[in-house]
N, C-alpha and C. Protein backbone atom coordinates (compact mmCIF):
# COMPACT_ATOMS: atom_id res chain seq x y z
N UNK A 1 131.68 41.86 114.46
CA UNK A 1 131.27 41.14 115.64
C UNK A 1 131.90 41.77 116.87
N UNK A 2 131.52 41.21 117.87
CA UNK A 2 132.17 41.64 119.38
C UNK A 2 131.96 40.77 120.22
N UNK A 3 132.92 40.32 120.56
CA UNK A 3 133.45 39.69 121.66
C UNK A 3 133.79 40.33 123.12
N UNK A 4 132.88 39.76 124.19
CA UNK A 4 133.18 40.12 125.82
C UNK A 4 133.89 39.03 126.15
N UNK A 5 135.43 39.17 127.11
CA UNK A 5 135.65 38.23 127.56
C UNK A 5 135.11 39.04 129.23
N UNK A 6 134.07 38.56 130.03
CA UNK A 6 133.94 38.95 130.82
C UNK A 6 134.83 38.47 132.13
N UNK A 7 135.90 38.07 132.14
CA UNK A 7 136.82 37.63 133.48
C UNK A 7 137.50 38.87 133.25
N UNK A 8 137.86 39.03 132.11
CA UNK A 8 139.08 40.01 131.85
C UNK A 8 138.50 41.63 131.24
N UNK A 9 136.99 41.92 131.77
CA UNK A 9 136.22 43.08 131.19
C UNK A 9 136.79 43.54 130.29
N UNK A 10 137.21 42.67 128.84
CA UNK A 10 137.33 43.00 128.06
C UNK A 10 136.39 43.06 126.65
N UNK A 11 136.59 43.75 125.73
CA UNK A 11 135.57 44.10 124.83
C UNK A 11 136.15 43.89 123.38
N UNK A 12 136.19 43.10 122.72
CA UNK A 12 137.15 43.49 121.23
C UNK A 12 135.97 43.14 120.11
N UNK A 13 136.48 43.79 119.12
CA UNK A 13 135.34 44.36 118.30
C UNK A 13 136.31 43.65 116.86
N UNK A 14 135.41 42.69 116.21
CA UNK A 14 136.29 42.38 114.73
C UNK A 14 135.46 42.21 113.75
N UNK A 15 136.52 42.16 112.47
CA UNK A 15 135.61 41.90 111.01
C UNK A 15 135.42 40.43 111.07
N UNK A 16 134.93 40.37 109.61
CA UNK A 16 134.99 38.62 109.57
C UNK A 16 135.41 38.40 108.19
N UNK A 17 136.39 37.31 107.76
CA UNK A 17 136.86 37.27 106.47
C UNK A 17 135.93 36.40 105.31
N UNK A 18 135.85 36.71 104.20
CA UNK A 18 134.93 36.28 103.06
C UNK A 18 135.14 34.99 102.87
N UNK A 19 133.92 33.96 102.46
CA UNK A 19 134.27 33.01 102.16
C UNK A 19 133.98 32.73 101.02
N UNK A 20 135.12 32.28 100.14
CA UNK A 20 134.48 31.66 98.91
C UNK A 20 134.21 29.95 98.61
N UNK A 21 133.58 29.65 97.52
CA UNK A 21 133.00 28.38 96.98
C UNK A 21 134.19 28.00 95.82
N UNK A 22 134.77 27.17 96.11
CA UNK A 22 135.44 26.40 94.74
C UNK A 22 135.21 25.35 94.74
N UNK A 23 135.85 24.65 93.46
CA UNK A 23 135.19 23.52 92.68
C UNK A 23 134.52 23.00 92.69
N UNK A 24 133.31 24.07 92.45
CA UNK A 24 131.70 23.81 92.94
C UNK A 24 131.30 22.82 91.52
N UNK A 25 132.27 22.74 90.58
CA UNK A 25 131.48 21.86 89.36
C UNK A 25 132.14 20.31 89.63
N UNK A 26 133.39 20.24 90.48
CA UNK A 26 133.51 19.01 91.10
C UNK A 26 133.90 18.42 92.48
N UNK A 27 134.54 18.67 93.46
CA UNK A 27 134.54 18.48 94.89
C UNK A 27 134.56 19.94 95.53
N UNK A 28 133.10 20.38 95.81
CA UNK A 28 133.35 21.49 96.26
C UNK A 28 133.94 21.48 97.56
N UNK A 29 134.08 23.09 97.97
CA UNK A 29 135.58 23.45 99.18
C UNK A 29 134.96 24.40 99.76
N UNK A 30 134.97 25.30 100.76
CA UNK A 30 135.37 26.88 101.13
C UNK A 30 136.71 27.21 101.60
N UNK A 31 136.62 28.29 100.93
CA UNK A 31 138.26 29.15 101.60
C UNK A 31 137.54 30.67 101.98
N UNK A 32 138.89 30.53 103.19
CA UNK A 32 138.58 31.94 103.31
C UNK A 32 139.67 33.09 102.83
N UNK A 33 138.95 34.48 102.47
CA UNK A 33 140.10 35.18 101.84
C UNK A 33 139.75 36.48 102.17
N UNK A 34 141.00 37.20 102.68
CA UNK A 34 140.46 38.77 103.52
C UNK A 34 141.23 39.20 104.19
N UNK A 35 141.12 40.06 104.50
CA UNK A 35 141.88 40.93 105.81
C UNK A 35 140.85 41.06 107.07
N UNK A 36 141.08 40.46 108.32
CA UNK A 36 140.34 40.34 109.86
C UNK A 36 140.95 41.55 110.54
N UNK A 37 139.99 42.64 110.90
CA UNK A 37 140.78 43.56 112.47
C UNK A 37 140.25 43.28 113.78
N UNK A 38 141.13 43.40 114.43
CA UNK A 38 140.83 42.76 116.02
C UNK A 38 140.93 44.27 116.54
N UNK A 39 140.44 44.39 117.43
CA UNK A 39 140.84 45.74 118.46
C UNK A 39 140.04 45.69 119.89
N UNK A 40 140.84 46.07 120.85
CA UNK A 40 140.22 46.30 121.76
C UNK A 40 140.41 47.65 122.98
N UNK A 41 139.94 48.12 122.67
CA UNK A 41 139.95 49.80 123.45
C UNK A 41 140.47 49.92 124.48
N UNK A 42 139.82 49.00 125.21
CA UNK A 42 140.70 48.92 126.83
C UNK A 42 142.25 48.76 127.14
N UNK A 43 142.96 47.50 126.15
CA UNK A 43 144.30 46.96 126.62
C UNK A 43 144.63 48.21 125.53
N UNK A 44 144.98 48.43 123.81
CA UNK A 44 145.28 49.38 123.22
C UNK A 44 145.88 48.40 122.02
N UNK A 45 145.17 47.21 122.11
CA UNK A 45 145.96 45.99 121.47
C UNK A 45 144.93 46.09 120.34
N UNK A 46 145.59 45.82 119.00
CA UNK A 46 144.87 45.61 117.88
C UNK A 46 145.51 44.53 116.84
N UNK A 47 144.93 43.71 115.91
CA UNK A 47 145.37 42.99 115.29
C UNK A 47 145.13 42.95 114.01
N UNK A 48 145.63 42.49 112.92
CA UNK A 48 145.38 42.42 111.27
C UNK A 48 145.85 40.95 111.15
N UNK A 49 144.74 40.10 110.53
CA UNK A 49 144.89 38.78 110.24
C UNK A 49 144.58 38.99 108.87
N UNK A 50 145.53 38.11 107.91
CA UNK A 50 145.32 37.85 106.40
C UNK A 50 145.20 36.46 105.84
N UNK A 51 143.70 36.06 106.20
CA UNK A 51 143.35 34.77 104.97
C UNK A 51 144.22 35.07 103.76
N UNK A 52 145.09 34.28 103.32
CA UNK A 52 145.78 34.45 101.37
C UNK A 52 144.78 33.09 100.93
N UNK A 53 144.34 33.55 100.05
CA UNK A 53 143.64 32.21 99.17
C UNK A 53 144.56 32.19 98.01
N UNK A 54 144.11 30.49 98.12
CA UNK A 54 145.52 29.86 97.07
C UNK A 54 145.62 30.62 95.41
N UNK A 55 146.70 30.67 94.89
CA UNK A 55 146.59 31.03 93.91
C UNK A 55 146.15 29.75 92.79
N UNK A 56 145.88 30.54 91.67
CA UNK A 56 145.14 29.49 90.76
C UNK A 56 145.93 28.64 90.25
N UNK A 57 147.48 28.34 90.57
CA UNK A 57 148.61 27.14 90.34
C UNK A 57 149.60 27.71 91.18
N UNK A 58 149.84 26.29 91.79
CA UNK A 58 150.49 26.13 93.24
C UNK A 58 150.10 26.72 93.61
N UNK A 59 150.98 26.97 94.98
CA UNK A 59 150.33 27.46 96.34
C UNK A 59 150.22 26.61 97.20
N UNK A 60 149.34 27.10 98.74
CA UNK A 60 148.92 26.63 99.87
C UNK A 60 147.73 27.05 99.90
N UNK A 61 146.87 26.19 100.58
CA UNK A 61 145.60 26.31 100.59
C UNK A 61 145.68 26.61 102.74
N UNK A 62 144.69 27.47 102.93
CA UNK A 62 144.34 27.70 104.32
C UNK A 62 145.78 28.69 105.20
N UNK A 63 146.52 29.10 103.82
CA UNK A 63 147.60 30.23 104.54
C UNK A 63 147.17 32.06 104.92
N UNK A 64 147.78 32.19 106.20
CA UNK A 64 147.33 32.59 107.10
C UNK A 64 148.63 33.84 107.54
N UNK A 65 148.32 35.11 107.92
CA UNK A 65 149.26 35.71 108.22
C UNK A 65 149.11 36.41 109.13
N UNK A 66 149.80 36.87 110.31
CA UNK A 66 149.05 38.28 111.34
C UNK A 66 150.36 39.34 111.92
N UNK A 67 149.57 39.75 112.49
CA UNK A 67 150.77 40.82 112.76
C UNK A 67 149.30 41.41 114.55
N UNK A 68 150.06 41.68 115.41
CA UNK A 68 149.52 42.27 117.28
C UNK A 68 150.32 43.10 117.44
N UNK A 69 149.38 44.41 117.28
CA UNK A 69 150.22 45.83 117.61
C UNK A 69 149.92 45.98 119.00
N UNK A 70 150.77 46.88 119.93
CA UNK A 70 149.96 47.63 120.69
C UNK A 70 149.99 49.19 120.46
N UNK A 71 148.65 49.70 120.22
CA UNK A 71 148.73 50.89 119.55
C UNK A 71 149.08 52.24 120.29
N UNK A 72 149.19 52.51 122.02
CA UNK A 72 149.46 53.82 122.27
C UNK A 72 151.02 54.22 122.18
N UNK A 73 151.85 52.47 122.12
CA UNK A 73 153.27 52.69 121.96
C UNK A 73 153.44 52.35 120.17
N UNK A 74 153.02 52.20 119.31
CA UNK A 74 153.36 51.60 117.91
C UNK A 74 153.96 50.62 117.88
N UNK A 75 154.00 49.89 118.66
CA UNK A 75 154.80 48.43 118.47
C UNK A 75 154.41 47.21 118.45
N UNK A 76 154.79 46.35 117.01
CA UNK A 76 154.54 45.19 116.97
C UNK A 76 155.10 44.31 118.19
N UNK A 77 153.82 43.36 118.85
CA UNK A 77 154.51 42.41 119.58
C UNK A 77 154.68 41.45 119.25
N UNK A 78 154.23 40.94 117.79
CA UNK A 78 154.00 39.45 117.73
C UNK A 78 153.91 39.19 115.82
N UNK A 79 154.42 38.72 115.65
CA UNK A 79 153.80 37.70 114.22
C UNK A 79 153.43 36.67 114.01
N UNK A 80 152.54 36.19 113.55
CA UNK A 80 152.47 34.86 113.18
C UNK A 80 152.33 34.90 111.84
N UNK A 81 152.45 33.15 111.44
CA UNK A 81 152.15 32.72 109.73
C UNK A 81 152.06 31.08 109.87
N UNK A 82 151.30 30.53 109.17
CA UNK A 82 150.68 29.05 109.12
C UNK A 82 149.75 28.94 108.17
N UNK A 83 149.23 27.75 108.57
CA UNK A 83 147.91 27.60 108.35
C UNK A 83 146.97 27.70 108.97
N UNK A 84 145.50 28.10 108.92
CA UNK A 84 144.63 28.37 110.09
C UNK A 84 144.27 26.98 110.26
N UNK A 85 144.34 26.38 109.75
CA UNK A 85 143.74 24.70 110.25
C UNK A 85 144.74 23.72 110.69
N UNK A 86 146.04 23.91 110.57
CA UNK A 86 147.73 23.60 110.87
C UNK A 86 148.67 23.98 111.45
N UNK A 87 149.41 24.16 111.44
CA UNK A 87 150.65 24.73 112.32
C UNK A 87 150.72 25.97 112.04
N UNK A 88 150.85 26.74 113.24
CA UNK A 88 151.36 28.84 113.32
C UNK A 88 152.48 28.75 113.64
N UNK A 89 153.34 29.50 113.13
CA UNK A 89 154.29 29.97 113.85
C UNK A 89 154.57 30.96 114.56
N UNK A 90 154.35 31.39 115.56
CA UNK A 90 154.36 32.92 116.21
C UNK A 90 155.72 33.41 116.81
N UNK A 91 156.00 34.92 116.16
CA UNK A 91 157.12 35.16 116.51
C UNK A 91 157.06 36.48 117.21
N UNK A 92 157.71 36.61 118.40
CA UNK A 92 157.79 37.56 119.67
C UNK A 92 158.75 38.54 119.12
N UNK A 93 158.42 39.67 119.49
CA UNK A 93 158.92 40.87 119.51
C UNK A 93 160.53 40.91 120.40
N UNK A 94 160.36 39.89 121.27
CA UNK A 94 161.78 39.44 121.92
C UNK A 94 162.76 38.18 121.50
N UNK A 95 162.50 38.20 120.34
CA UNK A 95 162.76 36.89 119.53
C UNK A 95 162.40 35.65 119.78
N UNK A 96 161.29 35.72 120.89
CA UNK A 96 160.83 34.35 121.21
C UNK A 96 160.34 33.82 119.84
N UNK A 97 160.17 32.54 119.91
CA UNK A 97 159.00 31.76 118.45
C UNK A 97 158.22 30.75 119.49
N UNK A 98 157.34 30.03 119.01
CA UNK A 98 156.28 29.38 119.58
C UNK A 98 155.40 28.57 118.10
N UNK A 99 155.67 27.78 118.38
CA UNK A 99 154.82 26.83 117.44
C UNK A 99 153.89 25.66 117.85
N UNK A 100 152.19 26.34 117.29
CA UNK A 100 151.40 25.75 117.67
C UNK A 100 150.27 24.50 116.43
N UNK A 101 150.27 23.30 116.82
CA UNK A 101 149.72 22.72 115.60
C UNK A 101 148.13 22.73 116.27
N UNK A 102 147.47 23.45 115.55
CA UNK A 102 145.99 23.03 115.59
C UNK A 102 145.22 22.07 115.64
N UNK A 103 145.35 21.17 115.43
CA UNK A 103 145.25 19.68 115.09
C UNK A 103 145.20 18.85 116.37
N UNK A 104 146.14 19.42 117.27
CA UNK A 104 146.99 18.81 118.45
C UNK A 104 145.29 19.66 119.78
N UNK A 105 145.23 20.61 119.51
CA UNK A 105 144.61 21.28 120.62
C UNK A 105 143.32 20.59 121.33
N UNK A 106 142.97 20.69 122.29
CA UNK A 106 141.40 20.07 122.75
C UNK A 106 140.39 20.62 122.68
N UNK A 107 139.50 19.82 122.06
CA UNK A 107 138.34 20.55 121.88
C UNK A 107 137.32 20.97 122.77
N UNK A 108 136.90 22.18 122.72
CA UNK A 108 135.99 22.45 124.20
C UNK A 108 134.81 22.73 123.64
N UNK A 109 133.78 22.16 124.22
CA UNK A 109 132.39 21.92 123.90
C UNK A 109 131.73 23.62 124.09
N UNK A 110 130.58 23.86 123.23
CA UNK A 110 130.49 25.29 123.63
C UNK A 110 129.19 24.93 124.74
N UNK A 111 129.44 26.08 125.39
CA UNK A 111 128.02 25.92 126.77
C UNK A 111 126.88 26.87 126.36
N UNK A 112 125.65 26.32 126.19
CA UNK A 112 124.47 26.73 125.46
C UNK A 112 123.34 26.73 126.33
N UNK A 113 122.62 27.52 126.74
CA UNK A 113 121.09 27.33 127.27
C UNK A 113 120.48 26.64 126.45
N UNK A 114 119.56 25.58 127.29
CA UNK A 114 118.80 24.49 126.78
C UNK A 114 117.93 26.02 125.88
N UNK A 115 117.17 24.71 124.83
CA UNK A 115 116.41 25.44 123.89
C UNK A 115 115.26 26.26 124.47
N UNK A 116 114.70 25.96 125.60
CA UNK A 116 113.69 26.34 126.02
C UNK A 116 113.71 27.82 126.91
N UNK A 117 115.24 27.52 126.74
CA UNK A 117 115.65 29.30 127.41
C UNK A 117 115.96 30.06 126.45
N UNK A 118 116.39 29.87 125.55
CA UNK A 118 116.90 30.64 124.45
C UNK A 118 115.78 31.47 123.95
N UNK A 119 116.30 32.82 123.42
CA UNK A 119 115.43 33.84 123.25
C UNK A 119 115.03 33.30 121.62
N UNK A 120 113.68 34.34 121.28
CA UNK A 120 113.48 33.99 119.86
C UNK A 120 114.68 34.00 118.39
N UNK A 121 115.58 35.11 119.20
CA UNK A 121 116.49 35.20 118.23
C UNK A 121 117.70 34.20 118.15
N UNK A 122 117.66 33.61 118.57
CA UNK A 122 118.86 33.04 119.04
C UNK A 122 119.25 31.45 118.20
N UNK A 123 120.13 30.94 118.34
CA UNK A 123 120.01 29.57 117.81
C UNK A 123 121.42 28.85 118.02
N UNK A 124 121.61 28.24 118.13
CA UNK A 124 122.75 27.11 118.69
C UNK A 124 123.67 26.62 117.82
């Protein structure tokens, strides 16, 4: 996929992580499980996100790992680890930390052209 943030003429280009189907023979679920790359050409910033899907006894379900390089200097700025649907923990390259619960955030409505503008391809 690719993403424009056009305030910030930026361009970043990413994968998308796999989803699988469990306990489709009794409360089925999706998880996701994969490795995500973020990159964007302009700033030199790139990212590796890791869906872990739970293992088949114990575990965490929806754990989540990343790592924000910037690539013309090789340096990590950032880590995180959580859950993608729960709390991250993000940790700064200056030992800052930052902890964000998902749960907590506001939801922002997405802004859509009425149907009658929308091209044939398109869909909401």
């Amino acid at each position: 996929g690719v993403l424009y943030l056009l305030e910030h003429e930026e361009e970043y280009v990413f994968t998308l992580p796999s989803a699988y189907a469990r306990s489709i023979l009794t409360i089925p679920w999706v998880e996701l499980g994969g490795k995500v790359n973020i990159s964007c050409a302009r700033t030199g910033y790139s990212a590796t996100v890791t869906f872990h899907t739970k293992p088949f006894y114990g575990g965490k379900v929806h754990r989540v790992t990343a790592e924000v390089k910037h690539n013309p200097t090789n340096t990590i700025v950032c880590k995180a680890q959580g859950e993608w649907n729960g709390t991250l923990e993000f940790t700064y390259s200056n030992g800052d930390t930052k902890v964000i619960d998902t749960n907590k955030l506001p939801v922002i409505r997405k802004k859509i052209r009425p149907i009658a503008k929308q091209g044939p391809l398109e869909s909401r």
